[in-house]
Protein backbone atom coordinates (compact mmCIF):
# COMPACT_ATOMS: atom_id res chain seq x y z
CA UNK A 1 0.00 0.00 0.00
CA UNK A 2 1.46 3.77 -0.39
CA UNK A 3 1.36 6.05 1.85
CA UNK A 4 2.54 9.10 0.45
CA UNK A 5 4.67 10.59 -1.96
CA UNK A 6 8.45 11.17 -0.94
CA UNK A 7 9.47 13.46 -3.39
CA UNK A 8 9.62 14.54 -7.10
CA UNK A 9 12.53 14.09 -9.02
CA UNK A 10 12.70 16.82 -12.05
CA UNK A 11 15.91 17.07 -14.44
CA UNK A 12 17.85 20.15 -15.33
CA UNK A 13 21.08 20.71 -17.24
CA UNK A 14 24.83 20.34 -15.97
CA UNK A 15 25.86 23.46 -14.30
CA UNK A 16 22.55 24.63 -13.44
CA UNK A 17 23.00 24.20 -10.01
CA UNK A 18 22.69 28.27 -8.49
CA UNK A 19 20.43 29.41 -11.01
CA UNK A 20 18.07 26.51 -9.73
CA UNK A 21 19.61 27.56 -5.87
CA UNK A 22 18.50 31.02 -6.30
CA UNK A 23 14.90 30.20 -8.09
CA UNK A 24 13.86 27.40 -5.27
CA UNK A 25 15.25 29.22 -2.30
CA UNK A 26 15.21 32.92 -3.14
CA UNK A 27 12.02 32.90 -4.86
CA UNK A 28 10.07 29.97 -3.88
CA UNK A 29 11.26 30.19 -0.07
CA UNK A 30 12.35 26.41 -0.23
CA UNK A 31 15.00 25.14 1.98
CA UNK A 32 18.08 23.68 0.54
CA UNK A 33 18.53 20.16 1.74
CA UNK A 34 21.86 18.08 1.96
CA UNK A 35 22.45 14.89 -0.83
CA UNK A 36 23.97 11.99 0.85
CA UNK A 37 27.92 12.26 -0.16
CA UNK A 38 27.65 9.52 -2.82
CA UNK A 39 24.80 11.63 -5.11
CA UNK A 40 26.15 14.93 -4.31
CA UNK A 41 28.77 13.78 -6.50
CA UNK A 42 26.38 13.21 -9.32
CA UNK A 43 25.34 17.45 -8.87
CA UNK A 44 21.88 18.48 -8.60
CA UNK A 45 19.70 20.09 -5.27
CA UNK A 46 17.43 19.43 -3.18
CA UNK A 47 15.06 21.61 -1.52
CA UNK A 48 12.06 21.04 1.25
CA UNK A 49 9.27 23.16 2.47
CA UNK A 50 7.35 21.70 5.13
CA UNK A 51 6.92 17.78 3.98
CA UNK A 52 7.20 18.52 -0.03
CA UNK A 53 10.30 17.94 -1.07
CA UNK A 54 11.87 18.75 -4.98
CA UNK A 55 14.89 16.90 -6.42
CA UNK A 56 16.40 18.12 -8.74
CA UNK A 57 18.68 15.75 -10.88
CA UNK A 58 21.64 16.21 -13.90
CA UNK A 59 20.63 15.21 -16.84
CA UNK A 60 23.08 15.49 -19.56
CA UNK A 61 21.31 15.28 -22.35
CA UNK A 62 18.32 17.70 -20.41
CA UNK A 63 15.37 18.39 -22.44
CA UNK A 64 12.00 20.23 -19.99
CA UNK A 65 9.08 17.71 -20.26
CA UNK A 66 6.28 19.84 -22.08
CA UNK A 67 3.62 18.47 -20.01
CA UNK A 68 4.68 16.58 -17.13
CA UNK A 69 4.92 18.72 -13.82
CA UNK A 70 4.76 18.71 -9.71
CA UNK A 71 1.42 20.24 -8.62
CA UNK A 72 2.16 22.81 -5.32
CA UNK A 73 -0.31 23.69 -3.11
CA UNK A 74 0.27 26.70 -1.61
CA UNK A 75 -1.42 29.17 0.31
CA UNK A 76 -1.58 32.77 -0.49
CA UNK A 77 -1.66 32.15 -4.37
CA UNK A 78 -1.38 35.79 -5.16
CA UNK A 79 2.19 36.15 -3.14
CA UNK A 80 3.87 33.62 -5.34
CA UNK A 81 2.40 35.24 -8.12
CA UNK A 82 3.68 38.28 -7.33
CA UNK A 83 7.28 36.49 -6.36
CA UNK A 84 7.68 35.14 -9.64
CA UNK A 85 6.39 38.21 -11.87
CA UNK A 86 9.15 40.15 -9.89
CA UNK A 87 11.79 37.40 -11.24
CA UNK A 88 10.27 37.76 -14.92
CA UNK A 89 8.72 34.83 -14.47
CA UNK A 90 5.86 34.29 -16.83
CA UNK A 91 2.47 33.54 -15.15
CA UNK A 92 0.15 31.39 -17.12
CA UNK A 93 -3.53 31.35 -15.12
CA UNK A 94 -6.02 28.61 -15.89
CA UNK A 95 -9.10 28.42 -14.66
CA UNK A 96 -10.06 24.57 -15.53
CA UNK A 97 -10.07 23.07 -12.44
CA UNK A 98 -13.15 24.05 -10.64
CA UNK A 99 -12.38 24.44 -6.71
CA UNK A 100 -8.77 26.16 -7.52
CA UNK A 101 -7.17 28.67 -8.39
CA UNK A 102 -3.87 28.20 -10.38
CA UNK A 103 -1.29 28.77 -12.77
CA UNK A 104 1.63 27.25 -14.58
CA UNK A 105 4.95 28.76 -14.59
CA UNK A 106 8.72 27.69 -15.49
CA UNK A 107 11.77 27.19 -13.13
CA UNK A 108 15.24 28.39 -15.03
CA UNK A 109 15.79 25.67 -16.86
CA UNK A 110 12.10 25.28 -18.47
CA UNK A 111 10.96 22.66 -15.85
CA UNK A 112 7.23 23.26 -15.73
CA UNK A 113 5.48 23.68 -12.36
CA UNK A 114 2.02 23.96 -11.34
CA UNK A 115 0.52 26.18 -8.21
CA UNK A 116 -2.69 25.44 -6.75
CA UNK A 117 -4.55 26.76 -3.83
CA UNK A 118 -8.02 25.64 -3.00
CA UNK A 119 -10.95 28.07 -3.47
CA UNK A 120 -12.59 29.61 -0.67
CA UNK A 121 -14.47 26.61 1.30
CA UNK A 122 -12.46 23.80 -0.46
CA UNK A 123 -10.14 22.01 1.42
C-alpha cells in the first residue's frame, strides 16, 4: 500500500545548479537540503518546504518535459504570483479546475510547475 509521496525528481542541465539555488530558495522560499555524499557527486539540489520535497537531478542530455509537472499547493496564491512576476517569471492562469485557483509557470531551466490553492471553502 502507499502512503505518500516522498518526493519529485525533475531534471535540469549540468551546471545549473545556483540558477536553480537562487529560483527554489530565493524565490520559492524552499530550503536547501543536503544529498547523501555519494549523489552529491552526481550534482543536482534538493530543496524542502514543510513535507514537499523537490529533487532536482543532472541530466546530460536535459530536455523540460512539455507536459509533465509537480502540482504545489500553496497558500496565499497571489504572493507567489507576485514572487515570480518580480523574477520575470511568466504567469500562465487557468481556470479549468473548478475548486482552484492556479497557474503554470517555469523554473530556469524550463521545468514546468504547477501552483494550486483551494478556493474559498475547499479544502
Amino acid at each position: 500500500m502507499l502512503a505518500a509521496v516522498d518526493h519529485v525528481q525533475l531534471a535540469a542541465p549540468p551546471g545549473a545548479e545556483d540558477a536553480l539555488r537562487a529560483y527554489y530558495v530565493d524565490v520559492l522560499g524552499m530550503t536547501e537540503i543536503p544529498k547523501p555524499p555519494v549523489l552529491a557527486a552526481r550534482g543536482g539540489c534538493w530543496f524542502r518546504a514543510g513535507a514537499v520535497q523537490l529533487h532536482l537531478g543532472i541530466e546530460p542530455d536535459f530536455r523540460p518535459a512539455k507536459k509533465a509537472h509537480p502540482g504545489l499547493r500553496v497558500m496565499g496564491i497571489e504572493a507567489y504570483v507576485a514572487r515570480l512576476v518580480a523574477q520575470g517569471a511568466a504567469v500562465i492562469w487557468d481556470d479549468s479546475l473548478p475548486g482552484y485557483r492556479r497557474f503554470y509557470s517555469e523554473d530556469p531551466v524550463g521545468n514546468r510547475l504547477e501552483f494550486l490553492e483551494p478556493a474559498l471553502g475547499r479544502q
